[in-house]
PDB file of N, CA and C in Angstrom:
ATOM      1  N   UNK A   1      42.316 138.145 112.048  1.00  0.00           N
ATOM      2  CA  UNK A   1      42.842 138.013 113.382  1.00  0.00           C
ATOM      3  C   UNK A   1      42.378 139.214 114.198  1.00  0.00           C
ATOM      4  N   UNK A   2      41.900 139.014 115.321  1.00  0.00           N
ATOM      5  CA  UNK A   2      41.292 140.157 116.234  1.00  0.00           C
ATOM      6  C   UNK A   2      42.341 140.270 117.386  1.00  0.00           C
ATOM      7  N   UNK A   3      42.333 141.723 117.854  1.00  0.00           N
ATOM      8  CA  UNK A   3      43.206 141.666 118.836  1.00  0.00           C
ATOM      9  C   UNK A   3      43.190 140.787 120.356  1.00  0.00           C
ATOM     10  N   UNK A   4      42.162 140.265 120.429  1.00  0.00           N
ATOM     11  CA  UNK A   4      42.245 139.412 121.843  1.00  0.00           C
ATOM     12  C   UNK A   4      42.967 138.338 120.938  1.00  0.00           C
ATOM     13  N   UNK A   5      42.813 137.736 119.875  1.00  0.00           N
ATOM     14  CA  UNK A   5      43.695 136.565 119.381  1.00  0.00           C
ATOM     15  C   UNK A   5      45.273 136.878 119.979  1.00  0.00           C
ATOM     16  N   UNK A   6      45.756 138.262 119.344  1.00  0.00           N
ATOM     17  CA  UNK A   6      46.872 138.833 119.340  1.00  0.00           C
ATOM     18  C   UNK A   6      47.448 138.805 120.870  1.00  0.00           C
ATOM     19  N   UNK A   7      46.606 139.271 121.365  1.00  0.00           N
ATOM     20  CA  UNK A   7      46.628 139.032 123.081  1.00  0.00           C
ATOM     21  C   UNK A   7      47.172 137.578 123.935  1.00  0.00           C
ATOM     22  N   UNK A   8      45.953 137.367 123.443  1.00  0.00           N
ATOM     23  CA  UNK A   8      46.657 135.486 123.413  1.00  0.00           C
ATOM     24  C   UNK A   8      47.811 134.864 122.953  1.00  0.00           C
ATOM     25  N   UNK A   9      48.115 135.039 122.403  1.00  0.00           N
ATOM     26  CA  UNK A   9      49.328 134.700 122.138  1.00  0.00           C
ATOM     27  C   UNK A   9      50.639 135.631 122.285  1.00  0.00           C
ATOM     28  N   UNK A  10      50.562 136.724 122.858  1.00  0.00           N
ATOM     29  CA  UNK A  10      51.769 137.249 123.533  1.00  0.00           C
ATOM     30  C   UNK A  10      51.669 137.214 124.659  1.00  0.00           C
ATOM     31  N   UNK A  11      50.487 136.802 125.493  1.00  0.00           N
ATOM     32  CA  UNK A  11      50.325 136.003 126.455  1.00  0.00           C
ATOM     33  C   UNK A  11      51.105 134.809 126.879  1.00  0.00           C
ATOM     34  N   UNK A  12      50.651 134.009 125.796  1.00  0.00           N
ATOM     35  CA  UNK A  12      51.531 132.599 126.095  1.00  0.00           C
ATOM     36  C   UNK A  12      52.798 132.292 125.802  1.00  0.00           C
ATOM     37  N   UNK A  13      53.277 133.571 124.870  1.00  0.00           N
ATOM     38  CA  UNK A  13      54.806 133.387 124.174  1.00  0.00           C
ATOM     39  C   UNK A  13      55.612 134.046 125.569  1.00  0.00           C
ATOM     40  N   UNK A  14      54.619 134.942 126.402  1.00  0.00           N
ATOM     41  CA  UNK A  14      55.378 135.275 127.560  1.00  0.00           C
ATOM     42  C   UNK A  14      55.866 134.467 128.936  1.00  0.00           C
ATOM     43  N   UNK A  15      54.768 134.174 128.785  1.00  0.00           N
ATOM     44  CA  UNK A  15      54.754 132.097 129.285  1.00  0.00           C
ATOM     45  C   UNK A  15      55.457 132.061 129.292  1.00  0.00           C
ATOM     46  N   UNK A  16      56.371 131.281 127.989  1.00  0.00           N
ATOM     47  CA  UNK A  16      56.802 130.355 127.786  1.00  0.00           C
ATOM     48  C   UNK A  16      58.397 130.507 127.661  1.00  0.00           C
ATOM     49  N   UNK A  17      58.543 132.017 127.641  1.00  0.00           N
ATOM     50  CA  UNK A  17      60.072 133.024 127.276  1.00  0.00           C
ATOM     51  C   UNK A  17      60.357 132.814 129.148  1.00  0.00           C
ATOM     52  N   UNK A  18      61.352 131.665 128.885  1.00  0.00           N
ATOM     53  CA  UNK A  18      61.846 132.336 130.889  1.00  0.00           C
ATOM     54  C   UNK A  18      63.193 132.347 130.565  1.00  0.00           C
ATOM     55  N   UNK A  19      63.902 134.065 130.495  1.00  0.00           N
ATOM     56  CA  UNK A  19      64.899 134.182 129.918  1.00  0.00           C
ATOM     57  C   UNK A  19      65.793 134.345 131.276  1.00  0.00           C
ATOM     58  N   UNK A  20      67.030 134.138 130.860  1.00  0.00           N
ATOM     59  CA  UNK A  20      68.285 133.430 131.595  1.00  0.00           C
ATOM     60  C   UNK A  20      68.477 134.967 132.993  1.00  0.00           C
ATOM     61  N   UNK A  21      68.844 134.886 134.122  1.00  0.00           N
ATOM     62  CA  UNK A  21      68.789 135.916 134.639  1.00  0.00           C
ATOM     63  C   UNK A  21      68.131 137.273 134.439  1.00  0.00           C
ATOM     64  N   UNK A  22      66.669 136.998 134.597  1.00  0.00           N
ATOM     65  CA  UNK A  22      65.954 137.658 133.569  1.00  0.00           C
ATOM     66  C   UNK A  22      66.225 139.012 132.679  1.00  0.00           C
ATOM     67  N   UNK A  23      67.172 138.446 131.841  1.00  0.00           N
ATOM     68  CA  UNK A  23      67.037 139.819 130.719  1.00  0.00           C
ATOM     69  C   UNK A  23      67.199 138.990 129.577  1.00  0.00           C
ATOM     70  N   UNK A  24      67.192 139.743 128.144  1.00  0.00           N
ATOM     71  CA  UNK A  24      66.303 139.285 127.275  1.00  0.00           C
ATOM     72  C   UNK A  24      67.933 139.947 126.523  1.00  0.00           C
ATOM     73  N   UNK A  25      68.629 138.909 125.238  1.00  0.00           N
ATOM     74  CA  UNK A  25      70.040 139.536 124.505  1.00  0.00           C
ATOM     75  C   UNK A  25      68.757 140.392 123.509  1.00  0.00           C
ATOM     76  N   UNK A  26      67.847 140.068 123.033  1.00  0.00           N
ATOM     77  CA  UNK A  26      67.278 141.098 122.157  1.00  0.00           C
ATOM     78  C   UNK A  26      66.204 141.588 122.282  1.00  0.00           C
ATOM     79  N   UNK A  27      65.872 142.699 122.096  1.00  0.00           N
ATOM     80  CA  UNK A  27      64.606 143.061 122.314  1.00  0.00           C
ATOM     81  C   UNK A  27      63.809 143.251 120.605  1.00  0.00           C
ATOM     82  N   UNK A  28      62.937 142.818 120.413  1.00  0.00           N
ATOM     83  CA  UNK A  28      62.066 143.375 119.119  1.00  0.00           C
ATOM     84  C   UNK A  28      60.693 144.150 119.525  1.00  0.00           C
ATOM     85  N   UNK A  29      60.738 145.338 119.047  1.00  0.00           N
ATOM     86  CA  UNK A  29      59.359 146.340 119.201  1.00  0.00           C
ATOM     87  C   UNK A  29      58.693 146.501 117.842  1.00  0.00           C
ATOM     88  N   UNK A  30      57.291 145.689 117.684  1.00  0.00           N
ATOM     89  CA  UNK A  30      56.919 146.258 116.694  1.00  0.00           C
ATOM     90  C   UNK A  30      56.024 147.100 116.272  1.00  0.00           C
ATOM     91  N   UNK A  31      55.676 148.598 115.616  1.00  0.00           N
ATOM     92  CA  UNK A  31      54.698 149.172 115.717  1.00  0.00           C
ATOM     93  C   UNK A  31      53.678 149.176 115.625  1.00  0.00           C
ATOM     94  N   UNK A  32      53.063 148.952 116.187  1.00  0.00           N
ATOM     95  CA  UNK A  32      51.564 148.714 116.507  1.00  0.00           C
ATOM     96  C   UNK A  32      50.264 150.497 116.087  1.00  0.00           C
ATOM     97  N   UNK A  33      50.800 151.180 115.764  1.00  0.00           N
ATOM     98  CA  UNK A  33      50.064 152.494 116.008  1.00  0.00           C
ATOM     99  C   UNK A  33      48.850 152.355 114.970  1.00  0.00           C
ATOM    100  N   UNK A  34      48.082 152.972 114.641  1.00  0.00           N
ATOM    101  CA  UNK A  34      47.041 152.997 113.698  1.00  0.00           C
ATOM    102  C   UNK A  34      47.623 152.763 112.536  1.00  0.00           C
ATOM    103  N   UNK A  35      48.459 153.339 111.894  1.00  0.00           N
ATOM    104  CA  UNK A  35      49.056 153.706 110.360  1.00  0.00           C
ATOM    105  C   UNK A  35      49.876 152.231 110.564  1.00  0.00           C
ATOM    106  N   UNK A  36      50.385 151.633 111.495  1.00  0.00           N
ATOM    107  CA  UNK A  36      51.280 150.510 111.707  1.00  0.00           C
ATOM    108  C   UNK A  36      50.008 149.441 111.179  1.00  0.00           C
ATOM    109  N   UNK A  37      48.916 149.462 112.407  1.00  0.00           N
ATOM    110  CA  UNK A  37      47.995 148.384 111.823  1.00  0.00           C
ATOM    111  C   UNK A  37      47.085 148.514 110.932  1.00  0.00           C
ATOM    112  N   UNK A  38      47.509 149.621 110.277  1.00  0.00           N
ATOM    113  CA  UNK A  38      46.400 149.675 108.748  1.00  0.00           C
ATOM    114  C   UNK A  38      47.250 148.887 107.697  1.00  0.00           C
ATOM    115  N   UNK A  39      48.454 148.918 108.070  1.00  0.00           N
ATOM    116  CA  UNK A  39      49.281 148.665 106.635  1.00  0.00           C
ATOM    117  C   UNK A  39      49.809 147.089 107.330  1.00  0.00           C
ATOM    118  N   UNK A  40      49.591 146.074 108.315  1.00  0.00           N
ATOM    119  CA  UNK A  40      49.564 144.985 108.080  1.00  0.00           C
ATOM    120  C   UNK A  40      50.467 144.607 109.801  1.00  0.00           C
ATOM    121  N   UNK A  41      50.672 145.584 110.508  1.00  0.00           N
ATOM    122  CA  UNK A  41      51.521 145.127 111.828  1.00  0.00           C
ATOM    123  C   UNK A  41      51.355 144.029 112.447  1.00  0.00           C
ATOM    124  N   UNK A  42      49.570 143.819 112.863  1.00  0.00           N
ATOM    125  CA  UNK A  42      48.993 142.688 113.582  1.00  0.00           C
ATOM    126  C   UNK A  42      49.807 141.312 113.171  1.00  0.00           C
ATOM    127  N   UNK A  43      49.815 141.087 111.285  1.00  0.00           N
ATOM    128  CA  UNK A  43      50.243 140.173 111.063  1.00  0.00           C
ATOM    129  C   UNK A  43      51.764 139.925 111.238  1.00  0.00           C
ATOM    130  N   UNK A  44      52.292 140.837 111.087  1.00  0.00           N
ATOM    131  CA  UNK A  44      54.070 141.082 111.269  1.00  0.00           C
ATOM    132  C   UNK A  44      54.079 140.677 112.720  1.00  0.00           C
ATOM    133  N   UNK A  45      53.817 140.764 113.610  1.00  0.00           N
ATOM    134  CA  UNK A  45      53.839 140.922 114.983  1.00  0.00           C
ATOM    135  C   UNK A  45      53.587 139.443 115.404  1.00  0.00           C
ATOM    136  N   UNK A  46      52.482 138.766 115.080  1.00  0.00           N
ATOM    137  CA  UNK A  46      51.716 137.211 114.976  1.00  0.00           C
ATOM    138  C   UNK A  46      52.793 136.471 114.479  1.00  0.00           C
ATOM    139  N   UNK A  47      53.600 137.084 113.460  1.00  0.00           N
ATOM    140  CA  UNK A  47      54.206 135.918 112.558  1.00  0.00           C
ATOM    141  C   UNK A  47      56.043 135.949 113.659  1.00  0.00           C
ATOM    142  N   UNK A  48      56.412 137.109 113.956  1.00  0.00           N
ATOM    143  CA  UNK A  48      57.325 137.257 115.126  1.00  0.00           C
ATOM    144  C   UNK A  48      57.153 136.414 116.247  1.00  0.00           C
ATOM    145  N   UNK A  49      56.204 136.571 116.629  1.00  0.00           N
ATOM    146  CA  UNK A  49      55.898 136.109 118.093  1.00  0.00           C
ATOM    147  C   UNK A  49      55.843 134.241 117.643  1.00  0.00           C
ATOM    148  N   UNK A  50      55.774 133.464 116.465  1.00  0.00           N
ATOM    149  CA  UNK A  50      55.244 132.361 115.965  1.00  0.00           C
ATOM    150  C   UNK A  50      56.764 132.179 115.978  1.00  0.00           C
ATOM    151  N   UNK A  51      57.395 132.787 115.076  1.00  0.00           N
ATOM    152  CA  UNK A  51      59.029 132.006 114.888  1.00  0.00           C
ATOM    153  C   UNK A  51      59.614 132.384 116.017  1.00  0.00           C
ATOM    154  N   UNK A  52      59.866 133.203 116.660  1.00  0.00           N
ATOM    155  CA  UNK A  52      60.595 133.406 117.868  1.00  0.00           C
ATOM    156  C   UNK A  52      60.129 131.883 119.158  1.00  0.00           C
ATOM    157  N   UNK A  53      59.180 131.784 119.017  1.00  0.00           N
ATOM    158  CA  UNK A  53      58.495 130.455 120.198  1.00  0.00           C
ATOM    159  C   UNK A  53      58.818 128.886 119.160  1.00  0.00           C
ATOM    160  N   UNK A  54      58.395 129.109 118.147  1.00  0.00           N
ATOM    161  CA  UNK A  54      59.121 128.079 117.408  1.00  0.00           C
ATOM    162  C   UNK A  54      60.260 127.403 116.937  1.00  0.00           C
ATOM    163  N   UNK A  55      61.165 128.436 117.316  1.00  0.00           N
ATOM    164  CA  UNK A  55      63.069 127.907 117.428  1.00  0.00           C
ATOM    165  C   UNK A  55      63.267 128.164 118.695  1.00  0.00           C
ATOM    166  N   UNK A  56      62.073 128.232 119.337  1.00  0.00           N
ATOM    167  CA  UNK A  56      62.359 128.613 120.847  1.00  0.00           C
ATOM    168  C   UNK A  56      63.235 129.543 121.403  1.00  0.00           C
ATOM    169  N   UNK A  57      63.520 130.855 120.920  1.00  0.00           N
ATOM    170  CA  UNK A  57      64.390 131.657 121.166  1.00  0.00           C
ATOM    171  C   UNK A  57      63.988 132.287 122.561  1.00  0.00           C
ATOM    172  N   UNK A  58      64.362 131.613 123.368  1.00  0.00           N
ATOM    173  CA  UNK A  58      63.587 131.966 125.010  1.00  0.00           C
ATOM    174  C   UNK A  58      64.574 133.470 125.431  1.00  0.00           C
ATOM    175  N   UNK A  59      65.897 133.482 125.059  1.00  0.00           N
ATOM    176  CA  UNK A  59      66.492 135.454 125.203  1.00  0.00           C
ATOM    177  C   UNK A  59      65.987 136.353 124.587  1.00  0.00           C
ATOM    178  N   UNK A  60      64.840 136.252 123.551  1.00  0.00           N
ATOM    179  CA  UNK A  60      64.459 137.398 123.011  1.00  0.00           C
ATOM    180  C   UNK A  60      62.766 137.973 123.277  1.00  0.00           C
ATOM    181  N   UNK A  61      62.658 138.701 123.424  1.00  0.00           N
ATOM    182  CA  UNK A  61      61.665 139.727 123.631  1.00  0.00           C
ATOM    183  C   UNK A  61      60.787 139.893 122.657  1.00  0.00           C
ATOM    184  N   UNK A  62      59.705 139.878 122.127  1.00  0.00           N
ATOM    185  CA  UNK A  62      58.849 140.719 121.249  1.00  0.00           C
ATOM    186  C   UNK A  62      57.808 141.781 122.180  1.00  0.00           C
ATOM    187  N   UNK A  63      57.851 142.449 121.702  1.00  0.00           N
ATOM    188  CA  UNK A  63      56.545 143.681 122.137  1.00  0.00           C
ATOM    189  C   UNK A  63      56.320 144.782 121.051  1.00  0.00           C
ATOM    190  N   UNK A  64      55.201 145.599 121.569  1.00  0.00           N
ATOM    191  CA  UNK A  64      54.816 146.451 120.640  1.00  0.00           C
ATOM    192  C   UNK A  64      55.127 148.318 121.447  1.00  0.00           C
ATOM    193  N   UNK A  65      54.826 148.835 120.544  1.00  0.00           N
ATOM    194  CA  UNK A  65      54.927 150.346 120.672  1.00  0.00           C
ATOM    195  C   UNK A  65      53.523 151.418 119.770  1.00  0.00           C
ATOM    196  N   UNK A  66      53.707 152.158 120.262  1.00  0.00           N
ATOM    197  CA  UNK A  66      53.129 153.292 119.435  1.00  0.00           C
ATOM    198  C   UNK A  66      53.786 153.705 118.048  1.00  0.00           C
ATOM    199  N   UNK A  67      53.107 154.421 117.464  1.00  0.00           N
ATOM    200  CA  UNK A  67      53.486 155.330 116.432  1.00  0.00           C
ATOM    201  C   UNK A  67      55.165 155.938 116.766  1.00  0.00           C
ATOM    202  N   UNK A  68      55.744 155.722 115.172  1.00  0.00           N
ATOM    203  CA  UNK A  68      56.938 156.343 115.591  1.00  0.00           C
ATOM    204  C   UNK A  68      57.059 157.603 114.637  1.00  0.00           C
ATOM    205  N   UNK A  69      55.892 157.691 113.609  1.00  0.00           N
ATOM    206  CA  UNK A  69      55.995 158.903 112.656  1.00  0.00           C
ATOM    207  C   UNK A  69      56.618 158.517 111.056  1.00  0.00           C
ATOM    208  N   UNK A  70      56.358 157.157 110.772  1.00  0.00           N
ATOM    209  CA  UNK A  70      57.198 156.927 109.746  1.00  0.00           C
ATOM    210  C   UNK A  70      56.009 155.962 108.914  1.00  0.00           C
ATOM    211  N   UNK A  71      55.151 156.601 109.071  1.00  0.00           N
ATOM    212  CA  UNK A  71      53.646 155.950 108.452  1.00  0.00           C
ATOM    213  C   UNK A  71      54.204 155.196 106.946  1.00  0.00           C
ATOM    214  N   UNK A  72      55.022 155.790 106.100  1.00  0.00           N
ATOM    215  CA  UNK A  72      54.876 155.339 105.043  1.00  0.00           C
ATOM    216  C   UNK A  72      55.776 154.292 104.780  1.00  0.00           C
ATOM    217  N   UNK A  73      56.865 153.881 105.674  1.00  0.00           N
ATOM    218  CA  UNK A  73      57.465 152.481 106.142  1.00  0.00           C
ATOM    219  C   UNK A  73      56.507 151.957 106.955  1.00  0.00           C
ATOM    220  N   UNK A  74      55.718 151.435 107.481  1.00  0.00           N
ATOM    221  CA  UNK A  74      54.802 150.627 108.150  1.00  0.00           C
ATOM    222  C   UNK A  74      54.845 149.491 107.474  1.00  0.00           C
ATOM    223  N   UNK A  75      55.030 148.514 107.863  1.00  0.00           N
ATOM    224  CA  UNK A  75      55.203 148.080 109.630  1.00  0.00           C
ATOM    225  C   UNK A  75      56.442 148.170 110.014  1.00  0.00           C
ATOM    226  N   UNK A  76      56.842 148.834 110.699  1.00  0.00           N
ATOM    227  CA  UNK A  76      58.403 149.140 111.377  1.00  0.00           C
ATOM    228  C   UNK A  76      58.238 147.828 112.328  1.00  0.00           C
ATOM    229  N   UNK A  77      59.605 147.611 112.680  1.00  0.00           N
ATOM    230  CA  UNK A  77      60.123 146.955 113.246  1.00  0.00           C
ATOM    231  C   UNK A  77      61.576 147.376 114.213  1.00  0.00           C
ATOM    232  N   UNK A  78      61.784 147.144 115.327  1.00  0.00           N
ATOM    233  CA  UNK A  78      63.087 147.807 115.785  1.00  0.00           C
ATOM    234  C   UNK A  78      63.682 146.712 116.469  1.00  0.00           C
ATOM    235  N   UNK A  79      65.224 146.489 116.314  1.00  0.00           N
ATOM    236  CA  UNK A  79      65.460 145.405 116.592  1.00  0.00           C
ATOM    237  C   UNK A  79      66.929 146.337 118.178  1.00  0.00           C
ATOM    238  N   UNK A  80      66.842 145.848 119.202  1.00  0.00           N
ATOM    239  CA  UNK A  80      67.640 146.650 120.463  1.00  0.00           C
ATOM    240  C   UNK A  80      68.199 145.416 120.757  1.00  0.00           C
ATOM    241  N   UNK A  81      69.970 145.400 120.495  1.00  0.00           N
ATOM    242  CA  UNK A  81      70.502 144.512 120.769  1.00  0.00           C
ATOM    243  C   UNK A  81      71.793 144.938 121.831  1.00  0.00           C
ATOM    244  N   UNK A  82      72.162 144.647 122.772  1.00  0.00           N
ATOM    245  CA  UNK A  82      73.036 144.965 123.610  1.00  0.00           C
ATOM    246  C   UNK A  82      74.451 145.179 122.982  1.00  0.00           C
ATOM    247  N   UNK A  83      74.873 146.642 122.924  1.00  0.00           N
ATOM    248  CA  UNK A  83      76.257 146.864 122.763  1.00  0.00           C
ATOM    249  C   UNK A  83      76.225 146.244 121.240  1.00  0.00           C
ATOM    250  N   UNK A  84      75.320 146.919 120.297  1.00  0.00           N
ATOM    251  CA  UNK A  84      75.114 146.688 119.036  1.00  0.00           C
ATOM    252  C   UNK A  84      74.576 148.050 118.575  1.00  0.00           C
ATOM    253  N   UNK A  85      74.561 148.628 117.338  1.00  0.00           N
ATOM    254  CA  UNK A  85      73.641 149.540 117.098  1.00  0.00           C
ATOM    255  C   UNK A  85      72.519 148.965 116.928  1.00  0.00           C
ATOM    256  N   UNK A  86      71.106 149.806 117.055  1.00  0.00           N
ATOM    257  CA  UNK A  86      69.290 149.901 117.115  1.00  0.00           C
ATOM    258  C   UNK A  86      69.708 149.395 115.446  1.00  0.00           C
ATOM    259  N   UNK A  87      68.522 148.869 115.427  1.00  0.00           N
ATOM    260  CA  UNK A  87      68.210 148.598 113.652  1.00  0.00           C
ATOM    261  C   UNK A  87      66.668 148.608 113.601  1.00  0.00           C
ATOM    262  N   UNK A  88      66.274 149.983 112.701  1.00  0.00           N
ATOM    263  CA  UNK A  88      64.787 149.788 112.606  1.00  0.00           C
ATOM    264  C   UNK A  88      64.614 149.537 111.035  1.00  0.00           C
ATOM    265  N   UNK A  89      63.895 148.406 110.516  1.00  0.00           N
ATOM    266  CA  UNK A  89      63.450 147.769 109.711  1.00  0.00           C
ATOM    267  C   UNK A  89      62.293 148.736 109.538  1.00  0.00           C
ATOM    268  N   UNK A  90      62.002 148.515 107.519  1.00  0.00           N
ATOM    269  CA  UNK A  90      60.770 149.258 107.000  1.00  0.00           C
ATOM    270  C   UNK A  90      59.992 148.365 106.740  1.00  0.00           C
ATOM    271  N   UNK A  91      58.838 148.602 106.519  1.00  0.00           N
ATOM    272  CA  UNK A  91      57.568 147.613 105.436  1.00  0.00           C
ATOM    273  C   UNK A  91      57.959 146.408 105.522  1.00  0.00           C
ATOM    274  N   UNK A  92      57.847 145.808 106.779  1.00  0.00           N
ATOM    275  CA  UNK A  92      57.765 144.323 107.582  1.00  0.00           C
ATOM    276  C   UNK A  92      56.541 143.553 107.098  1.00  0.00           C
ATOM    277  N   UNK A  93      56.691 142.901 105.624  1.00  0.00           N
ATOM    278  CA  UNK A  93      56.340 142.264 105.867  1.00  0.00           C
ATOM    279  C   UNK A  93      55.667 140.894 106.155  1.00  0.00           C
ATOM    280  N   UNK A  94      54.880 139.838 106.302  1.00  0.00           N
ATOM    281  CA  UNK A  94      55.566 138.140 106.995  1.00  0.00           C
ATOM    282  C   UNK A  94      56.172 137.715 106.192  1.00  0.00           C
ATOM    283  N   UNK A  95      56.922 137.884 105.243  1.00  0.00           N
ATOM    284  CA  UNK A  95      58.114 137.426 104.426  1.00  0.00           C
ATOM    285  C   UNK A  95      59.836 137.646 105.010  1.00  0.00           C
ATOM    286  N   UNK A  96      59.655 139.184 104.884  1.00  0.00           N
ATOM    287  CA  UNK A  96      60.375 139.893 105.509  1.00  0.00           C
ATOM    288  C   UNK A  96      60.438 139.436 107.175  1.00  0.00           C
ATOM    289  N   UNK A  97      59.698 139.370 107.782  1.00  0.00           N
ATOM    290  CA  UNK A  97      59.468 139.103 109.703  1.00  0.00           C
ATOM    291  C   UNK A  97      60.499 137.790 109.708  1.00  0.00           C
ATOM    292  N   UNK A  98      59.645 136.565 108.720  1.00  0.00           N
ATOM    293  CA  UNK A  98      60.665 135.290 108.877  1.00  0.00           C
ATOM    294  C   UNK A  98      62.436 135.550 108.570  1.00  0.00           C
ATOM    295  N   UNK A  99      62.469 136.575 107.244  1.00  0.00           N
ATOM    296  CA  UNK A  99      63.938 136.273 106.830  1.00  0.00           C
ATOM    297  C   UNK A  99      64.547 137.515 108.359  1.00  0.00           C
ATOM    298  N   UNK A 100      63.755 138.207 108.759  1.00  0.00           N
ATOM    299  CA  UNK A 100      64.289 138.925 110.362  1.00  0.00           C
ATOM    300  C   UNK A 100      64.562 137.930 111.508  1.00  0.00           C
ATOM    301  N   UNK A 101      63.984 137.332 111.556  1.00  0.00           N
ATOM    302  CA  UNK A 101      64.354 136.094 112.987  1.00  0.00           C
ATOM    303  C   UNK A 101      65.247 135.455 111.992  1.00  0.00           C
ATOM    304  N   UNK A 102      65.535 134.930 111.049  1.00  0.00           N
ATOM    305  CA  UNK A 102      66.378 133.614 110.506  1.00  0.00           C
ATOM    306  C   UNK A 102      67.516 134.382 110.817  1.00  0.00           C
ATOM    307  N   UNK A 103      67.412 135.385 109.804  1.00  0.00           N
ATOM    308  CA  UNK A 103      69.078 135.801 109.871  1.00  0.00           C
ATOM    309  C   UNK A 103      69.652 137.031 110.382  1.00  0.00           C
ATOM    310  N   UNK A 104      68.467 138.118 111.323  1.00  0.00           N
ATOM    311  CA  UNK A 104      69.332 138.785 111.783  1.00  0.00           C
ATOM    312  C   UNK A 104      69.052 138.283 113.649  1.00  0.00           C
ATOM    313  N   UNK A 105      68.385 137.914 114.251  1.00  0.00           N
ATOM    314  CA  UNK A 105      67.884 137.690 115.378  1.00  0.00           C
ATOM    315  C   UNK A 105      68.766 136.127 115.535  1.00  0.00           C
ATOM    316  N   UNK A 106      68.628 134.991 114.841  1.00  0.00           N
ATOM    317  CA  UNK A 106      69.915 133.467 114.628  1.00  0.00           C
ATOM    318  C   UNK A 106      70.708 133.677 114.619  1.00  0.00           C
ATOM    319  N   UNK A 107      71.252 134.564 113.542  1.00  0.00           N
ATOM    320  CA  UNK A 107      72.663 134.631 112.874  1.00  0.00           C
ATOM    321  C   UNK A 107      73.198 135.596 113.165  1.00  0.00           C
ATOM    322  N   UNK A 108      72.881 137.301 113.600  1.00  0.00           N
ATOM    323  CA  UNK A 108      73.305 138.149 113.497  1.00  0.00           C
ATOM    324  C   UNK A 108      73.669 138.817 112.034  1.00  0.00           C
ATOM    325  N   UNK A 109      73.161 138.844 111.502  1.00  0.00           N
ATOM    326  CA  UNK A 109      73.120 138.982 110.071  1.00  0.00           C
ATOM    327  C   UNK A 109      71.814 139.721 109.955  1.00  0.00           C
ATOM    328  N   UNK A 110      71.766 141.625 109.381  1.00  0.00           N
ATOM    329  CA  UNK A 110      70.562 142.343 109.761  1.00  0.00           C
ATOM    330  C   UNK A 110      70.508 142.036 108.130  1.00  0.00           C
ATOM    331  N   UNK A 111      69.229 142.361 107.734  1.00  0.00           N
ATOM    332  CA  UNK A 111      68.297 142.099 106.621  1.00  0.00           C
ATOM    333  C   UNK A 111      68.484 143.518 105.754  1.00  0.00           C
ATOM    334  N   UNK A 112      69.889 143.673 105.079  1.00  0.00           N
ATOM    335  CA  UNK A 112      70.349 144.888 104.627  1.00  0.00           C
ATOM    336  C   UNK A 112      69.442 145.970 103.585  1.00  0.00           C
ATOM    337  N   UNK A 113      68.515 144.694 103.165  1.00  0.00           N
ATOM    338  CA  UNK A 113      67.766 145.628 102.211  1.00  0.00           C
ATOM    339  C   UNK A 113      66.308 146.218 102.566  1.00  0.00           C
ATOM    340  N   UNK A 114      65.722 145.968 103.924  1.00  0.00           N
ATOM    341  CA  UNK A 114      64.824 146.305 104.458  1.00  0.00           C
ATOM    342  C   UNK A 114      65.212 146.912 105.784  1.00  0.00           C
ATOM    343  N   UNK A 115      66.643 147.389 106.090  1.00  0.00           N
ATOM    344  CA  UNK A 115      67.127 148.267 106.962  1.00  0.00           C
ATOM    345  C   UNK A 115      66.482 149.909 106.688  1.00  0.00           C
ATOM    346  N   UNK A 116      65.557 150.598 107.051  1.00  0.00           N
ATOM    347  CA  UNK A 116      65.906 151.988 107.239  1.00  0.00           C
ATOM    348  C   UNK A 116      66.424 152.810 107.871  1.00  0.00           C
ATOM    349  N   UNK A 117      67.010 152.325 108.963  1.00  0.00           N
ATOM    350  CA  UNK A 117      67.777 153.654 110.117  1.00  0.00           C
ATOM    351  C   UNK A 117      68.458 152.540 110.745  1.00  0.00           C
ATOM    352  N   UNK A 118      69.601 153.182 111.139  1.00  0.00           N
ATOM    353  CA  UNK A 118      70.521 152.222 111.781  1.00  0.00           C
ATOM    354  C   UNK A 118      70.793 153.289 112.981  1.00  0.00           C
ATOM    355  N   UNK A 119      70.944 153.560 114.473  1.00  0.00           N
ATOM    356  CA  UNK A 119      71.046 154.362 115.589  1.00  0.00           C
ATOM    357  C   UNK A 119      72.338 154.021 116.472  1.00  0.00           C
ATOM    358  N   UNK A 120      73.489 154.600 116.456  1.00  0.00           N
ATOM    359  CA  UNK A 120      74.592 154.035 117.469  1.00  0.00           C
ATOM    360  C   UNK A 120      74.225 154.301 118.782  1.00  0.00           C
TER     361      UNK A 120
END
């Protein structure tokens, strides 16, 4: 997958997200930095942006970020939910990404064993 692919399709998932008075109940950032896309982000990110448009979750957000310094969890993931604590997820990955939209992004239910930092 090349990044204009990647492009394309957060392109069209942006499309297609027309969230309710425009704000978004979740936001997902995933790291994108060098050490992020050496160790597999592109695909974590592809496979997010695929289930989020596929249960049609039109309130939630995906985007990317820089480096957060935590190279050896890569692919981070950060999940910003309103009047919730931050939840940044380690080593995302497309196994992990799906059971993240099923059950903590659906259900509210965070993915306890691939939690690394939790932020009030």
């Amino acid at each position: 997958m090349k990044i204009e692919d990647l492009r394309k399709i957060r392109e069209k998932t942006e499309k297609e997200m027309v969230l309710r008075d425009g704000k978004a109940r979740i936001k997902v950032v995933v790291g994108m930095g060098t050490s992020g896309i050496a160790a597999g982000a592109r695909e974590t990110l592809k496979t997010l942006l695929d289930e989020v448009a596929k249960r049609e979750l039109h309130d939630i957000i995906v985007s990317q970020a820089g480096e957060r310094g935590l190279s050896s969890s890569e692919p981070i993931v950060t999940i910003y939910e309103a009047g919730k604590p931050t939840i940044v997820y380690g080593n995302v990955s497309i196994d992990i990404a799906r059971k993240i939209v099923a059950a903590h992004l659906v259900n509210g239910n965070p993915v306890s064993d691939s939690v690394i930092e939790v932020n009030s």
